[in-house]
C-alpha atoms as a PDB file:
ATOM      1  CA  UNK A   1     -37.030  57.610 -26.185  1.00  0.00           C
ATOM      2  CA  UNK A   2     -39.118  54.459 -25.710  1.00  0.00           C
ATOM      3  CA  UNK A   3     -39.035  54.403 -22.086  1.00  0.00           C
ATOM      4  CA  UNK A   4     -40.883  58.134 -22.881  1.00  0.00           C
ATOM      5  CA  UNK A   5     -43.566  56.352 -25.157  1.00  0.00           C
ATOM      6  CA  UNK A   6     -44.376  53.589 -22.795  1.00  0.00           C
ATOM      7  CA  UNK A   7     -44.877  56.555 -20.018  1.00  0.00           C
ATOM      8  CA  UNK A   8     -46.972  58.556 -22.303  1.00  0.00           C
ATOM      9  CA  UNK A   9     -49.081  55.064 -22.556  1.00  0.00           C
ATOM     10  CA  UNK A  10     -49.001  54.442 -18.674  1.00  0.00           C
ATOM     11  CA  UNK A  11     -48.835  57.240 -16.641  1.00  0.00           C
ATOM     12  CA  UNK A  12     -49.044  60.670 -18.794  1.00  0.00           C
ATOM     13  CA  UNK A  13     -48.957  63.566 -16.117  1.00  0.00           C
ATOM     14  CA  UNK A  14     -46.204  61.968 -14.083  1.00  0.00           C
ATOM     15  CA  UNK A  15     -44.071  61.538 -18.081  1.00  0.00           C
ATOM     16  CA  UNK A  16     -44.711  65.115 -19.114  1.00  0.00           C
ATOM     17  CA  UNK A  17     -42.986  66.606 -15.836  1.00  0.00           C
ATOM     18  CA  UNK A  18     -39.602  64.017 -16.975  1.00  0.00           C
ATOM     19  CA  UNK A  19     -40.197  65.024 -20.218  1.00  0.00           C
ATOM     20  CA  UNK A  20     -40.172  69.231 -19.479  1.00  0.00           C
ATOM     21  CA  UNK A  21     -37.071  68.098 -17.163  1.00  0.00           C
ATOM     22  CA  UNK A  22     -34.813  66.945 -19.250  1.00  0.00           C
ATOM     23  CA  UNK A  23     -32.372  69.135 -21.988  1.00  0.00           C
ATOM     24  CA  UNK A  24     -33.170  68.088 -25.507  1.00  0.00           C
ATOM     25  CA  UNK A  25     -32.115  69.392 -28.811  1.00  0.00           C
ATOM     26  CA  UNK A  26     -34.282  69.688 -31.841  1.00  0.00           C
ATOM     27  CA  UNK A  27     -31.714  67.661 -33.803  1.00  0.00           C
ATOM     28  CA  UNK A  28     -31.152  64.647 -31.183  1.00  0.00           C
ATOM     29  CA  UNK A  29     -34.834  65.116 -30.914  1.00  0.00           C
ATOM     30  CA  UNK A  30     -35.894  64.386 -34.366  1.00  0.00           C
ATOM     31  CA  UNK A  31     -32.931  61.730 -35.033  1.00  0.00           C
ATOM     32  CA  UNK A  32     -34.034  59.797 -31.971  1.00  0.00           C
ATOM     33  CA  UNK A  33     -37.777  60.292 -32.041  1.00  0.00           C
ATOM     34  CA  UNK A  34     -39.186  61.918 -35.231  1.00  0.00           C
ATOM     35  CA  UNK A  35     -37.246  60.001 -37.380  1.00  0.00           C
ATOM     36  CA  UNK A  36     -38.346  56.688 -36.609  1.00  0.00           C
ATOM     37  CA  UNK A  37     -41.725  56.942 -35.273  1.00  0.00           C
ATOM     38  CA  UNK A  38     -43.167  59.188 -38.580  1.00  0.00           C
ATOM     39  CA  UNK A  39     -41.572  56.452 -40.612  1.00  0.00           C
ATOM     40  CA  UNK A  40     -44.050  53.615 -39.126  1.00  0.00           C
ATOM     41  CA  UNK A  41     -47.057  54.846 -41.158  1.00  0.00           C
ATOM     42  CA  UNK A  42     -45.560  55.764 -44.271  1.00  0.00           C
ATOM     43  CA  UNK A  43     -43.930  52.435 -44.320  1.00  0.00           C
ATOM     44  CA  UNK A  44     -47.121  50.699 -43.150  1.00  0.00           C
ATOM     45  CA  UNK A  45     -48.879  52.155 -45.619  1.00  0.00           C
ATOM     46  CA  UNK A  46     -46.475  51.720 -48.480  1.00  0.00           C
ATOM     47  CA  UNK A  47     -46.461  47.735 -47.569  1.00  0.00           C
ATOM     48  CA  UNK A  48     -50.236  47.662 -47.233  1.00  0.00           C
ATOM     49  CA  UNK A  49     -50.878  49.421 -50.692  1.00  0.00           C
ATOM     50  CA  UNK A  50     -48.618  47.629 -52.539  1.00  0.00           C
ATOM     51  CA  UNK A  51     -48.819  44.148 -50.564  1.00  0.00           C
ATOM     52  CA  UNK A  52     -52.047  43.763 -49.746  1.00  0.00           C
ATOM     53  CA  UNK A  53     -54.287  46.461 -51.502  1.00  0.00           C
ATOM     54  CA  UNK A  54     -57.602  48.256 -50.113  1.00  0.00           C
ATOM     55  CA  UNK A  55     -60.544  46.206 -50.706  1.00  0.00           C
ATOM     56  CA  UNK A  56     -63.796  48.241 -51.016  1.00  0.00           C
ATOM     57  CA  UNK A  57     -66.898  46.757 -50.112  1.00  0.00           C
ATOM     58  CA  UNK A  58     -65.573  43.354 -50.147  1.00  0.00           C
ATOM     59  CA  UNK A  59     -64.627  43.390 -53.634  1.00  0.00           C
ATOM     60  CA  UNK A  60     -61.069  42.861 -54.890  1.00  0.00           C
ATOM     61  CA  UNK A  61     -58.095  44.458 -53.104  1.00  0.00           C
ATOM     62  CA  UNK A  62     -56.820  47.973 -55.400  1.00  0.00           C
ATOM     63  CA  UNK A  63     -53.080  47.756 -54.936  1.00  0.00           C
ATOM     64  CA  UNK A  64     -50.653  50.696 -56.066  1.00  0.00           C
ATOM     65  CA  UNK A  65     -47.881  50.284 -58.291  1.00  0.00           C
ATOM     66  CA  UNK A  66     -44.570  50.325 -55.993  1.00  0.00           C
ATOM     67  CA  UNK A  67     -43.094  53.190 -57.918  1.00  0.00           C
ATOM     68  CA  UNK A  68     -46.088  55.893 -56.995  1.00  0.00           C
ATOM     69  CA  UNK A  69     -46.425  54.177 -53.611  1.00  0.00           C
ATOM     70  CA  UNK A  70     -43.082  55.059 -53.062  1.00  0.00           C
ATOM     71  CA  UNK A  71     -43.411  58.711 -53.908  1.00  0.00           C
ATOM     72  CA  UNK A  72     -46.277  59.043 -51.888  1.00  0.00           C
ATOM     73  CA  UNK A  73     -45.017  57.602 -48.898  1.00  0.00           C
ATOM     74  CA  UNK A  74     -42.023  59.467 -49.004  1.00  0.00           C
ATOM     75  CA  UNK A  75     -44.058  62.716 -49.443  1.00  0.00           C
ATOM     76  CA  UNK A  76     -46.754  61.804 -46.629  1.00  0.00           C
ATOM     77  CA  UNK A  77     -43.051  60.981 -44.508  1.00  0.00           C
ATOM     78  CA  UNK A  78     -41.639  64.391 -44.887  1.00  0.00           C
ATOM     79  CA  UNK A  79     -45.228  66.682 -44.630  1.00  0.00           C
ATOM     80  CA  UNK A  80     -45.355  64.431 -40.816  1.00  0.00           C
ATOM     81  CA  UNK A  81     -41.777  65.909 -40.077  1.00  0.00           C
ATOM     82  CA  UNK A  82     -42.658  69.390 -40.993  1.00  0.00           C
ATOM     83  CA  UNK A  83     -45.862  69.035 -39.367  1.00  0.00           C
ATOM     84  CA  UNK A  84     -44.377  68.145 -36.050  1.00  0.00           C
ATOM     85  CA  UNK A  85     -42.018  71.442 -36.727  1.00  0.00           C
ATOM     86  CA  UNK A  86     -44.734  73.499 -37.818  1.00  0.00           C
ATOM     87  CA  UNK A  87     -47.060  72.412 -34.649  1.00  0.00           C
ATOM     88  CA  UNK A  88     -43.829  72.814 -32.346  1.00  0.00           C
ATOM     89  CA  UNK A  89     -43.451  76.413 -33.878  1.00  0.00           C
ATOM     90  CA  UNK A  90     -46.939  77.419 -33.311  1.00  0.00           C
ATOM     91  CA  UNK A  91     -47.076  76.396 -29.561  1.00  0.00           C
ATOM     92  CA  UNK A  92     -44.401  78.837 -29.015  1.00  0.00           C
ATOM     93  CA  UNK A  93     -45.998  81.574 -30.510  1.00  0.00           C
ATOM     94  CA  UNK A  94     -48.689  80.991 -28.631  1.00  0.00           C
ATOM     95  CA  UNK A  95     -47.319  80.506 -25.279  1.00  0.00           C
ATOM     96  CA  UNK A  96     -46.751  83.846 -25.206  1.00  0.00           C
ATOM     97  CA  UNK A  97     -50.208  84.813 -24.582  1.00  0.00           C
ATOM     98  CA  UNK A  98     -50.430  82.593 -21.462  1.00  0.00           C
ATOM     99  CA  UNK A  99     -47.349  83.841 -19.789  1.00  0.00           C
ATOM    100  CA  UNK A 100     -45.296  80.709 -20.442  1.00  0.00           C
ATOM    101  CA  UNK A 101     -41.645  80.981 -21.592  1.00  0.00           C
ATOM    102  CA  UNK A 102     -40.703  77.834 -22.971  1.00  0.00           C
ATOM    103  CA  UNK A 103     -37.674  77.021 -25.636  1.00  0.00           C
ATOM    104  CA  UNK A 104     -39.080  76.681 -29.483  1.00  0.00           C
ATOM    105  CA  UNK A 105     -37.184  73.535 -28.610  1.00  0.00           C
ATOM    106  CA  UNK A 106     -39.047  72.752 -25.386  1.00  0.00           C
ATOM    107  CA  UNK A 107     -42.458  73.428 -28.283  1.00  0.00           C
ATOM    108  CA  UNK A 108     -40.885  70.955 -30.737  1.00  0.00           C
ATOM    109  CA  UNK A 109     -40.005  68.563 -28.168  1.00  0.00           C
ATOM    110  CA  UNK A 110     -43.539  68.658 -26.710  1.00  0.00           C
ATOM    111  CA  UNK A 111     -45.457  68.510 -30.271  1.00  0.00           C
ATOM    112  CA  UNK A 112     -43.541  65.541 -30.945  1.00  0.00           C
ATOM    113  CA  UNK A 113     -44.033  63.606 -28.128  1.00  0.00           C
ATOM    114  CA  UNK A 114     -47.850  64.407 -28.634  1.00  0.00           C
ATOM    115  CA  UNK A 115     -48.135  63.315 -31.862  1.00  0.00           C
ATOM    116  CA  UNK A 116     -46.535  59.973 -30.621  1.00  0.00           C
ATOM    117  CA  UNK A 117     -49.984  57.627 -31.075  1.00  0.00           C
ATOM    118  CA  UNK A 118     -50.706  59.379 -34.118  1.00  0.00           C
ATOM    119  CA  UNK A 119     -47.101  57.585 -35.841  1.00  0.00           C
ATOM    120  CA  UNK A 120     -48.053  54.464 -33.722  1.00  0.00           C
ATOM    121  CA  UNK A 121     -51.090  53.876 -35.325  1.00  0.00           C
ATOM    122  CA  UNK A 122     -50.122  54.056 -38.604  1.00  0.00           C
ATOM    123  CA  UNK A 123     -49.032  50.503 -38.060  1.00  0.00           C
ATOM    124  CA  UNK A 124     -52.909  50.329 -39.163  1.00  0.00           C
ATOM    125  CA  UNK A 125     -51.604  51.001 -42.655  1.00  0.00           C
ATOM    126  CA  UNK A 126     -49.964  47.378 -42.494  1.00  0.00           C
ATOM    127  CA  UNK A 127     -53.807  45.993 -43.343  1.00  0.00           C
ATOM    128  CA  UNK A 128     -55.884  48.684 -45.632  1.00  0.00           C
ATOM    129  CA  UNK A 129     -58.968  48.199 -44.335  1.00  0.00           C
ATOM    130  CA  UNK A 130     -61.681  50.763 -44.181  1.00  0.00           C
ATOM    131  CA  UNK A 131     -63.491  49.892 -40.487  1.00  0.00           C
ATOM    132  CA  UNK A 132     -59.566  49.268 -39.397  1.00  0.00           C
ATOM    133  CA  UNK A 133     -58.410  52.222 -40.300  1.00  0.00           C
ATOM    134  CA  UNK A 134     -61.343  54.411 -38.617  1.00  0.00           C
ATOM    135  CA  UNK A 135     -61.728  52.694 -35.752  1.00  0.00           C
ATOM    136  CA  UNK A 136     -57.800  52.239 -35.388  1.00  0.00           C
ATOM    137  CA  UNK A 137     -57.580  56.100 -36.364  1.00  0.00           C
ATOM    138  CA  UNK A 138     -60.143  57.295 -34.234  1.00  0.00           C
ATOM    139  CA  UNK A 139     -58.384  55.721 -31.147  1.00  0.00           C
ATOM    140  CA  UNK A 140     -55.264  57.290 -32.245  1.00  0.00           C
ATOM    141  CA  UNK A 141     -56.762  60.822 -32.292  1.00  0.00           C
ATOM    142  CA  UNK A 142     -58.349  60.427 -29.299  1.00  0.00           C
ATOM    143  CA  UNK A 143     -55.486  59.435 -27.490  1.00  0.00           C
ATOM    144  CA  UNK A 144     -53.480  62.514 -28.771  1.00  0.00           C
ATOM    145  CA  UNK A 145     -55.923  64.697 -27.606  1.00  0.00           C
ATOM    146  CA  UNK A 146     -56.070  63.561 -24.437  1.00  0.00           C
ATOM    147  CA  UNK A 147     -51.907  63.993 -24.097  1.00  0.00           C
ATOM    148  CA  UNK A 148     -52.561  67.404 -25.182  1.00  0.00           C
ATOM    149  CA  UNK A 149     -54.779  68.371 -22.674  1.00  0.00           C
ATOM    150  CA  UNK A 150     -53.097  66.467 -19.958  1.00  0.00           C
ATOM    151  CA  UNK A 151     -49.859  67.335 -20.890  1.00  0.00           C
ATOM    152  CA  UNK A 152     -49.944  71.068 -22.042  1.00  0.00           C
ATOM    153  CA  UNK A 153     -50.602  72.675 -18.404  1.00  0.00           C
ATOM    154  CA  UNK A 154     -48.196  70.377 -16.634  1.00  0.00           C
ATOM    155  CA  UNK A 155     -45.242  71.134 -19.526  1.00  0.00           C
ATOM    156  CA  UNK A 156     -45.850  74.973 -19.896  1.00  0.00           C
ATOM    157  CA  UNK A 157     -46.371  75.394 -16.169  1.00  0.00           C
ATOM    158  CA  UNK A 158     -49.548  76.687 -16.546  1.00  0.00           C
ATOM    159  CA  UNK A 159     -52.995  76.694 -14.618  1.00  0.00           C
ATOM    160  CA  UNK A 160     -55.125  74.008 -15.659  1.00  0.00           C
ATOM    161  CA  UNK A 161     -58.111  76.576 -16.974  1.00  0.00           C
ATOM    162  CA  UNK A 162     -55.584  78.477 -19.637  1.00  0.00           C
ATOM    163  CA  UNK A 163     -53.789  74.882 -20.540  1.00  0.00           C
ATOM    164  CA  UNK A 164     -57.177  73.850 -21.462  1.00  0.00           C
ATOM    165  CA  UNK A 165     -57.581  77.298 -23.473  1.00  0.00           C
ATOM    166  CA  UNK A 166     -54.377  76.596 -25.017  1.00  0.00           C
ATOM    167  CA  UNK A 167     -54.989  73.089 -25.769  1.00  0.00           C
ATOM    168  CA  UNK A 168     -58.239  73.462 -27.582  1.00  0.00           C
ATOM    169  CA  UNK A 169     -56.102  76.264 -29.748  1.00  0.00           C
ATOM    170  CA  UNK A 170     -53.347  73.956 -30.750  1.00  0.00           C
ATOM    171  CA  UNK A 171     -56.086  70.995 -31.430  1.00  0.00           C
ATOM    172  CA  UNK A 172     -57.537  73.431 -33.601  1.00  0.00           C
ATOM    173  CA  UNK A 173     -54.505  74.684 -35.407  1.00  0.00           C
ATOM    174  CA  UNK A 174     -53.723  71.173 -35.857  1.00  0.00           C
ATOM    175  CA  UNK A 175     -56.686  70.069 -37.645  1.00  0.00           C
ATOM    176  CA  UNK A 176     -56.083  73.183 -40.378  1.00  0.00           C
ATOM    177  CA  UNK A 177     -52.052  71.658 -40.868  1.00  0.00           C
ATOM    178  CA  UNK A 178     -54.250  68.584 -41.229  1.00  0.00           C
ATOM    179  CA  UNK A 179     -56.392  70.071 -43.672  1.00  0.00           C
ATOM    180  CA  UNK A 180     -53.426  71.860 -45.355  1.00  0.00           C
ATOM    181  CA  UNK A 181     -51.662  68.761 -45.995  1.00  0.00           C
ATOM    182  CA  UNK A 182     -54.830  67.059 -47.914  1.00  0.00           C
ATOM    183  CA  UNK A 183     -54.850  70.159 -49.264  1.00  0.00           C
ATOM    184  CA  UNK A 184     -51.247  69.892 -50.499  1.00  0.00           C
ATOM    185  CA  UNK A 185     -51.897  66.402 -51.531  1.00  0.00           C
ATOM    186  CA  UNK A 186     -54.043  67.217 -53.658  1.00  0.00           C
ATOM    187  CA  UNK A 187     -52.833  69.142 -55.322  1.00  0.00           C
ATOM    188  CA  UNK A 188     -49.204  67.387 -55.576  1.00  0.00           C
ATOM    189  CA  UNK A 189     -51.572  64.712 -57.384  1.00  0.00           C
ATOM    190  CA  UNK A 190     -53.129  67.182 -60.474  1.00  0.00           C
ATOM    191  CA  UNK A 191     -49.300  67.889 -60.804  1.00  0.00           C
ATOM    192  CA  UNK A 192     -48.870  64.223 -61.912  1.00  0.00           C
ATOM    193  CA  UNK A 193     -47.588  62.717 -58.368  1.00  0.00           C
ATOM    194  CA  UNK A 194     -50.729  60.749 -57.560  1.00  0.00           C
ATOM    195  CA  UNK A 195     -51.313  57.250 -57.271  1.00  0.00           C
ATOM    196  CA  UNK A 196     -50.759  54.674 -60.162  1.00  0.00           C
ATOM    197  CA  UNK A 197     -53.049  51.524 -59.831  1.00  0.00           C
ATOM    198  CA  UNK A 198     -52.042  48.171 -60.819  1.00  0.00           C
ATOM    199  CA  UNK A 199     -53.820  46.809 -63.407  1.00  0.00           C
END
C-alpha cells in the first residue's frame, strides 16, 4: 500500500499501470488502504477541534467538546468510506459507455487510490486554521484531479480523448457526493448531532 502512495506522489502514469496489474479485493482493499488513510482527517480533525480550537480572525481558539467531536468525526469517517464505495460504484457504471470492462472492484480500487491526497491532507486538520486549511485543501484537490485525469485512461485502457471525457464526469459526480455529504451533515446536525462548543 505505501509503496502505491509514494508512486502516486512520484511517478503517477508509470503507478496506475502496477496498480490496474495487480488482483485486489474490495475487502483487503479497504482493510489495507481505506481504513487507515480516511482515518487521518477525522482524527486530525478531532485532535485539532478539541486540542487546539479554530481561531477566527485572530480571536480566541472555539474548541468542541470531546463528546460531539467524537460523533462527528466518526460520522465524517464513515460518509469518506462510503464515498470511496459510492465513487468506485459510479465509475463502473460509467465505463460502460466508453467501452471499458473493468471489475466494480478494479472501480473501487481505482477511486480509492484517487482519493489518496484527499485523506493525506486532512493531516491539515491537526492545526484549524482557516488560510491552512484552504491553501492545504486546495493543493489536495488539485492533486486528485490531476490522478484522475492521468490515471483514468491509463487504468480503463482507454484513449486519452474519452479518459478525459470520463474524468471530467467522475470529477463532476464527485463534487455532488461532496455536496450530498454537507448536505447530510446538515441535516444530521438539526437532528441534534451537531457540534457542542466549550464554554
Amino acid at each position: 500500500m505505501i509503496n502505491h502512495v509514494w508512486g502516486l506522489f512520484t511517478h503517477p502514469g508509470q503507478e496506475w499501470r502496477e496498480i490496474r496489474g495487480e488482483e485486489e479485493t474490495i475487502g483487503h482493499m479497504y482493510l489495507s488502504h481505506v481504513l487507515l488513510l480516511a482515518a487521518i482527517p477525522a482524527i486530525s480533525a478531532y485532535i485539532g477541534a478539541t486540542q487546539v480550537g479554530w481561531s477566527i480572525n485572530g480571536g480566541e481558539p472555539v474548541k468542541l467538546t470531546e463528546a460531539s467531536c467524537m460523533q462527528l468525526a466518526i460520522l465524517s469517517y464513515l460518509a469518506m468510506l462510503a464515498g470511496v464505495a459510492v465513487m468506485g460504484g459510479f465509475i463502473h457504471w460509467m465505463a460502460r459507455t466508453y467501452d471499458a470492462s473493468p471489475t466494480l472492484t478494479q472501480c473501487i480500487v481505482f477511486a480509492a487510490y484517487t482519493a489518496t491526497p484527499l485523506f493525506i491532507g486532512g493531516l491539515a486538520g491537526l492545526y484549524p486554521h482557516v488560510w491552512l486549511f484552504m491553501l492545504v485543501g486546495t493543493a489536495a484537490v488539485c492533486y486528485t484531479a490531476y490522478l484522475l485525469y492521468v490515471g483514468l485512461p491509463k487504468f480503463m485502457n482507454i484513449p486519452d480523448d474519452e479518459g478525459f471525457m470520463f474524468s471530467s464526469s467522475v470529477l463532476a459526480v464527485g463534487l455532488v457526493v461532496l455536496v450530498a455529504i454537507i448536505a447530510l451533515s446538515v441535516i444530521t446536525w438539526g437532528m441534534g448531532v451537531g457540534p457542542v462548543y466549550v464554554r
